[in-house]
C-alpha atoms as a PDB file:
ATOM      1  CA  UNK A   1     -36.255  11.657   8.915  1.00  0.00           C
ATOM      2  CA  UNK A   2     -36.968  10.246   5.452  1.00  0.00           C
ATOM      3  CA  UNK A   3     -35.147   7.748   3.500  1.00  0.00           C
ATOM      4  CA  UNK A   4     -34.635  10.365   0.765  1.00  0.00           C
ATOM      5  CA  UNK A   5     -32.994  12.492   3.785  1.00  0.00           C
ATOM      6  CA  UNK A   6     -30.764  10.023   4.721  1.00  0.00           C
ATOM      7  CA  UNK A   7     -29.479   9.620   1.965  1.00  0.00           C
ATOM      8  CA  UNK A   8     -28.980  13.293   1.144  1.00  0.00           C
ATOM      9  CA  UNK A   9     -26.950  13.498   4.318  1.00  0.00           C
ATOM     10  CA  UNK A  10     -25.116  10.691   3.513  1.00  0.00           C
ATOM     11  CA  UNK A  11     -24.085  12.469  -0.118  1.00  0.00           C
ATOM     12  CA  UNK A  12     -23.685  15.589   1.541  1.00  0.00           C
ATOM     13  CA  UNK A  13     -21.048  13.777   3.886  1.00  0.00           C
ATOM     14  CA  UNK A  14     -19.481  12.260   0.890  1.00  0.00           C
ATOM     15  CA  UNK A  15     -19.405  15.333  -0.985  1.00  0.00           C
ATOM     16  CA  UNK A  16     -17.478  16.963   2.027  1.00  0.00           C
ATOM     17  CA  UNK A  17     -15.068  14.237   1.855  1.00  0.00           C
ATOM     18  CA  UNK A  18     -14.114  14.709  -1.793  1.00  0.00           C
ATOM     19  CA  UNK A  19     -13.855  18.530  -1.438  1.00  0.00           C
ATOM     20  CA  UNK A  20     -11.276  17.452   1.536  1.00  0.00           C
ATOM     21  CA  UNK A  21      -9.950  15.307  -1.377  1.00  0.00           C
ATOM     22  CA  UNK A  22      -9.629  17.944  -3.631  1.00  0.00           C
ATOM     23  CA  UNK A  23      -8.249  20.302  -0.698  1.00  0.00           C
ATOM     24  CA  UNK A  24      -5.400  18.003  -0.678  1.00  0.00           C
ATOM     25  CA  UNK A  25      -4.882  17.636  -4.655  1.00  0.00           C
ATOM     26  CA  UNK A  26      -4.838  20.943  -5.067  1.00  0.00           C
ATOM     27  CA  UNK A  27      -2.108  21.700  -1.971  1.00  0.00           C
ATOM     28  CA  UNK A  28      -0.023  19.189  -3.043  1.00  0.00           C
ATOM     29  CA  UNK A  29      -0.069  20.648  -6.619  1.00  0.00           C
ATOM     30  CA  UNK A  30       0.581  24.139  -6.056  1.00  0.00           C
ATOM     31  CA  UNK A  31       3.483  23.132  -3.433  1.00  0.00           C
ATOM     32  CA  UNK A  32       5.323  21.449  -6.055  1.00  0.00           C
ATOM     33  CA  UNK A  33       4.851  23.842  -9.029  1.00  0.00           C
ATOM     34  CA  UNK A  34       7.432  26.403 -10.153  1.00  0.00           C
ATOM     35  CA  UNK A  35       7.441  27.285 -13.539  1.00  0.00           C
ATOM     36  CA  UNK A  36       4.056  27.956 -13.803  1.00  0.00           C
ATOM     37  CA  UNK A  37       2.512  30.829 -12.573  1.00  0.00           C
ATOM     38  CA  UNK A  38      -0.529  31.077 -14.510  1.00  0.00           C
ATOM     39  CA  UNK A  39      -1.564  27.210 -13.249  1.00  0.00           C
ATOM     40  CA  UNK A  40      -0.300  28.536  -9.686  1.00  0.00           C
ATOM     41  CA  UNK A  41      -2.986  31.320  -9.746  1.00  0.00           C
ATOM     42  CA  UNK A  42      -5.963  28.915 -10.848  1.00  0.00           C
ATOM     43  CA  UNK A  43      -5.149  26.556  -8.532  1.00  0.00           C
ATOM     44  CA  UNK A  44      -4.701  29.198  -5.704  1.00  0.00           C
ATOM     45  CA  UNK A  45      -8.318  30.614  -6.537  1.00  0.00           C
ATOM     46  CA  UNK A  46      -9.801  27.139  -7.045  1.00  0.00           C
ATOM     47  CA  UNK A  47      -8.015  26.109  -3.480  1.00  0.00           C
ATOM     48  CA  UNK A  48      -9.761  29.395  -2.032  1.00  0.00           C
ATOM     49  CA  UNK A  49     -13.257  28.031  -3.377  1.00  0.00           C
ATOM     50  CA  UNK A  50     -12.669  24.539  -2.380  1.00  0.00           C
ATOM     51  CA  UNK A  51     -12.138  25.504   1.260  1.00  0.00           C
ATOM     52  CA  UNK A  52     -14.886  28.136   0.931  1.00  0.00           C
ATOM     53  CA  UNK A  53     -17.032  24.640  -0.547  1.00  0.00           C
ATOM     54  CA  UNK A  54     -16.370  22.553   3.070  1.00  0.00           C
ATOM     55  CA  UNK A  55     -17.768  25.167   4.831  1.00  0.00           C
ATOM     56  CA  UNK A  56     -20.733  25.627   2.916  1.00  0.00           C
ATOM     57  CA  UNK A  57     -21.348  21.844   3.005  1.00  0.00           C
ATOM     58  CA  UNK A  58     -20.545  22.123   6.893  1.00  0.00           C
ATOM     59  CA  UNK A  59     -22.683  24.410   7.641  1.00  0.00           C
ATOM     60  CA  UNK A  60     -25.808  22.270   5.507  1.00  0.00           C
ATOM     61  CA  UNK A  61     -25.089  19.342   7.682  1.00  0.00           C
ATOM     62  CA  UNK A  62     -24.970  21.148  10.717  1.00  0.00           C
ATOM     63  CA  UNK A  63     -28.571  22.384   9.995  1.00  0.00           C
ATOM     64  CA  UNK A  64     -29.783  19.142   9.826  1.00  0.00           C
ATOM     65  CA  UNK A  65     -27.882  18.628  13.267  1.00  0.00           C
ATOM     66  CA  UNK A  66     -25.035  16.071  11.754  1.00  0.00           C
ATOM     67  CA  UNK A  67     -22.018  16.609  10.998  1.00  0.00           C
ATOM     68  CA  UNK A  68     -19.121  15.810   8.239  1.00  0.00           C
ATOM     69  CA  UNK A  69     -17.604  11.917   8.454  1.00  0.00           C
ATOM     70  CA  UNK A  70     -14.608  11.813   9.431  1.00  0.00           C
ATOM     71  CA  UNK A  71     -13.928   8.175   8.330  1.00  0.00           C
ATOM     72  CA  UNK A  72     -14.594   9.395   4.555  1.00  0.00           C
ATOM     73  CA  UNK A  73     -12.829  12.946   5.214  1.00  0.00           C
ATOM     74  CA  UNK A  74      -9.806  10.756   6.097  1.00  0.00           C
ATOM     75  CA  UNK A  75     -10.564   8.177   3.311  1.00  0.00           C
ATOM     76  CA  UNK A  76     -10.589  10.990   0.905  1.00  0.00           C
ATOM     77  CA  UNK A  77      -7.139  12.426   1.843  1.00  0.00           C
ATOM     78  CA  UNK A  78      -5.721   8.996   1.381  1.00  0.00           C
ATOM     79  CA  UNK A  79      -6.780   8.944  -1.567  1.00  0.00           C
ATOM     80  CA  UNK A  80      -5.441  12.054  -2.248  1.00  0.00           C
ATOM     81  CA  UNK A  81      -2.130  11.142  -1.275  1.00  0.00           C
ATOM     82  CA  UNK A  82      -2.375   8.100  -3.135  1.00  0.00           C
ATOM     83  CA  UNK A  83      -3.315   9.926  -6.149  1.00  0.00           C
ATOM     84  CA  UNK A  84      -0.420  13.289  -5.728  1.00  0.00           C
ATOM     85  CA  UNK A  85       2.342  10.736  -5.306  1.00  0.00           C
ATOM     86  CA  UNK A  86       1.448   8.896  -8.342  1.00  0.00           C
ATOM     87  CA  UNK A  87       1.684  12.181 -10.170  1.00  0.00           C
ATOM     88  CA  UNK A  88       4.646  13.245  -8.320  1.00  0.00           C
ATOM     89  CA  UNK A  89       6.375  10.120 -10.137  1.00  0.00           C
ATOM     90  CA  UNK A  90       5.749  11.260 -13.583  1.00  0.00           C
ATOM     91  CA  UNK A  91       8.406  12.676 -15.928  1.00  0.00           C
ATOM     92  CA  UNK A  92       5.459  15.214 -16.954  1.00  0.00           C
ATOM     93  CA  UNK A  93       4.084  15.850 -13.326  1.00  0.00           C
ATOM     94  CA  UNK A  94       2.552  19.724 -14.480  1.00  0.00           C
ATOM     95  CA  UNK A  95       0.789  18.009 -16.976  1.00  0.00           C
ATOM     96  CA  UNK A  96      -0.759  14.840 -15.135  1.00  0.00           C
ATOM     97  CA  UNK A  97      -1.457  17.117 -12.471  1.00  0.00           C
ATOM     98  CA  UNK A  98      -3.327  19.324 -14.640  1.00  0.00           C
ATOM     99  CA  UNK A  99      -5.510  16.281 -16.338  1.00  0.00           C
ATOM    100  CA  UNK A 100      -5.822  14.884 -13.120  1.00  0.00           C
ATOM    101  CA  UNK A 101      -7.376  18.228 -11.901  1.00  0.00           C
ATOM    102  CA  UNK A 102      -9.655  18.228 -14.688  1.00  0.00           C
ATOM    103  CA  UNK A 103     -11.211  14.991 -14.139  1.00  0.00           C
ATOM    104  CA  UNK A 104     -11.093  15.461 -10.750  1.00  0.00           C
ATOM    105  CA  UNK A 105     -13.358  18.383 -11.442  1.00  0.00           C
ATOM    106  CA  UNK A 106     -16.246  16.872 -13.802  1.00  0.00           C
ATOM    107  CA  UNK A 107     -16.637  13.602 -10.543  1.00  0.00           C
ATOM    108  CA  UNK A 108     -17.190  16.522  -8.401  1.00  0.00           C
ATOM    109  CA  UNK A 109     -19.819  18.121 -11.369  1.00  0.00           C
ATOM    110  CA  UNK A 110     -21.573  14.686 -11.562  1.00  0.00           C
ATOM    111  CA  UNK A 111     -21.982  14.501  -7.586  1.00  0.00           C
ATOM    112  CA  UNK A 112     -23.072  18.234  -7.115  1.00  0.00           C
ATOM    113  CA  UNK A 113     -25.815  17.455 -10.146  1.00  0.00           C
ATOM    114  CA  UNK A 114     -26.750  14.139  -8.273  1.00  0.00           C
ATOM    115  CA  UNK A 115     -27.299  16.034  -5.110  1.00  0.00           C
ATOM    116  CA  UNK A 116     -29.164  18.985  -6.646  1.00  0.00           C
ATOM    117  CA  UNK A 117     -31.143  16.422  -7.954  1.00  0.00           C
ATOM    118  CA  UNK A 118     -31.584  14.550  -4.071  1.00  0.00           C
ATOM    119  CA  UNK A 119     -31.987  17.953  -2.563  1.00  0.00           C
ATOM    120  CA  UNK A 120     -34.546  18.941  -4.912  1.00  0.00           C
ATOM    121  CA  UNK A 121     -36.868  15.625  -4.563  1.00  0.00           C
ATOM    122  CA  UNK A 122     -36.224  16.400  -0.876  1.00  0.00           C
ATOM    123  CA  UNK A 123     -37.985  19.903  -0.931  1.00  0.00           C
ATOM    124  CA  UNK A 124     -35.016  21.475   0.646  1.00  0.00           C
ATOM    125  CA  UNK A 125     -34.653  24.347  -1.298  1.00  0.00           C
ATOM    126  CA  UNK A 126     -31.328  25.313   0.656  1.00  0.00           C
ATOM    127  CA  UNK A 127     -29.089  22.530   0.379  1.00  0.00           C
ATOM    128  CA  UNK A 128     -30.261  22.374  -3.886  1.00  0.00           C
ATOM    129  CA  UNK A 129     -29.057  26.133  -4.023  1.00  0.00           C
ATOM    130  CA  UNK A 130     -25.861  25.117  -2.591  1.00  0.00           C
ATOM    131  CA  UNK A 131     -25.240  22.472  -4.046  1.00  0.00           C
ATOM    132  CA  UNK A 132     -25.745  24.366  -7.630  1.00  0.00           C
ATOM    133  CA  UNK A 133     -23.516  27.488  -6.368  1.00  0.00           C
ATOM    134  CA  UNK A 134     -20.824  24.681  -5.955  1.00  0.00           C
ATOM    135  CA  UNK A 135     -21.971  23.293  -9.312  1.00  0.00           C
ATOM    136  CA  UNK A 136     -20.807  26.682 -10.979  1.00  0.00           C
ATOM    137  CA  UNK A 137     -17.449  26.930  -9.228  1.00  0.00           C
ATOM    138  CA  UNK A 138     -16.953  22.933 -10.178  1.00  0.00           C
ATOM    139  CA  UNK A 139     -17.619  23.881 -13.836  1.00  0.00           C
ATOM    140  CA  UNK A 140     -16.083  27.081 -14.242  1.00  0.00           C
ATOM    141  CA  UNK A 141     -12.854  25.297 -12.964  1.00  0.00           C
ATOM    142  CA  UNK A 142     -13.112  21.857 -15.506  1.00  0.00           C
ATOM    143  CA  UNK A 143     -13.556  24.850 -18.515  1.00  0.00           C
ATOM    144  CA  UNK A 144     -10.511  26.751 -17.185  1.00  0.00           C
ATOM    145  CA  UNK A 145      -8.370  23.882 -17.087  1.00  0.00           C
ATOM    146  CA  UNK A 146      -9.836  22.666 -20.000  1.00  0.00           C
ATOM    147  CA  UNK A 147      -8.702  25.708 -21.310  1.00  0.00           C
ATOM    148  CA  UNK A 148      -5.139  25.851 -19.623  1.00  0.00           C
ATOM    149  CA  UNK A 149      -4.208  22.513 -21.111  1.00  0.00           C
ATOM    150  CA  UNK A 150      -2.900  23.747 -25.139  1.00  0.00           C
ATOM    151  CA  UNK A 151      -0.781  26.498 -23.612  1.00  0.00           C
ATOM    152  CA  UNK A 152       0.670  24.287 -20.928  1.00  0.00           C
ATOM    153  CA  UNK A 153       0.899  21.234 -22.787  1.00  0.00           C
ATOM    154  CA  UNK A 154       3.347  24.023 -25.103  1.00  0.00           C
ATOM    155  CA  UNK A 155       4.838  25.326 -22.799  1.00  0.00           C
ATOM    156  CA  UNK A 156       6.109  22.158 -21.231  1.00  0.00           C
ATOM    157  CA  UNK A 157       7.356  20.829 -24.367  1.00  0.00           C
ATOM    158  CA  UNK A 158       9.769  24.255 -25.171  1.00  0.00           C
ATOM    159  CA  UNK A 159      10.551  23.409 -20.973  1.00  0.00           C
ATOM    160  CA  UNK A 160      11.550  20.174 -22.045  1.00  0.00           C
ATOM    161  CA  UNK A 161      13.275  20.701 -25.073  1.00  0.00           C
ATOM    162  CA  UNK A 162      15.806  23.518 -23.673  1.00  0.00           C
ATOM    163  CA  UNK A 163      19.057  21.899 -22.522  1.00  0.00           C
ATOM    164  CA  UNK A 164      19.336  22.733 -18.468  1.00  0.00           C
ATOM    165  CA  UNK A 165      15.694  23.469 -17.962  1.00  0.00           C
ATOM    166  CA  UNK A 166      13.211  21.838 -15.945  1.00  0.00           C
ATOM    167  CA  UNK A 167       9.540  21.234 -17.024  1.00  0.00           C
ATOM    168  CA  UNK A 168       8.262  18.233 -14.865  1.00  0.00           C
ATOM    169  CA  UNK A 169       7.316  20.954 -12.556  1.00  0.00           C
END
């Protein structure tokens, strides 16, 4: 195995532990929203994809005859935890939550373009078509969010402004 290999694995492996990460994130998220339904169904799809993303990655390492880490899967939902309870805190969770989301989703656009980049100096045309079918999902998601966040940001405020109301969540 090559150095370059190696450390494709080793990405790959990381990669798997931030979409474990983002599993997490996202669960968290849609658990605690209620007055949003139109977040609720982005975050539902984007779950869907996210779990549909660790099995594509999976199955990658397990053609190179490795498997995911599962000292950076569980690093990665500490993290996660860390980061949900943080938002969980905040007077203006929805909205943290949703910013949170969205740079959540351009790290995961930087690593997928890394490892298309890895994948591709490795010759392994498989694991660079992947990695870019993830790359669309990961971007599709940072522009819907992206453009979520007017609407939401409103319609938190009116949540917040009417007497008896909640908005936080």
């Amino acid at each position: 195995m090559t150095e370059r290999t190696r450390h494709l694995l080793d990405w790959l492996r990381d990669a798997h532990a931030m979409e474990r990460q983002a599993e997490h994130l996202l669960s968290v998220q849609l658990s605690r929203l209620e007055h949003y339904p139109d977040l609720c169904t982005g975050i539902e799809r984007h779950l869907a994809r996210t779990r549909d993303q660790q099995r594509l990655l999976e199955s990658t390492l397990q053609r190179f005859g490795t498997e995911p880490s599962a000292l950076k899967d569980a690093g990665g939902r500490l993290m996660a935890f860390a980061q949900a309870l943080g938002v969980r805190l905040a007077h203006d969770e929805v909205l943290k939550g949703a910013v949170g989301s969205y740079a959540f989703a351009h790290m995961e656009i930087a690593a997928y373009t890394a490892l298309i980049a890895a994948a591709g100096s490795s010759n392994d045309v498989e694991t660079q078509r992947a990695c870019e079918d993830i790359l669309v999902q990961e971007m599709a998601m940072a522009d819907w969010l992206l453009a979520q966040l007017p609407a939401l940001t409103q319609a938190f405020l009116e949540r917040d402004e009417t007497p008896g109301v909640t908005a936080r969540r």
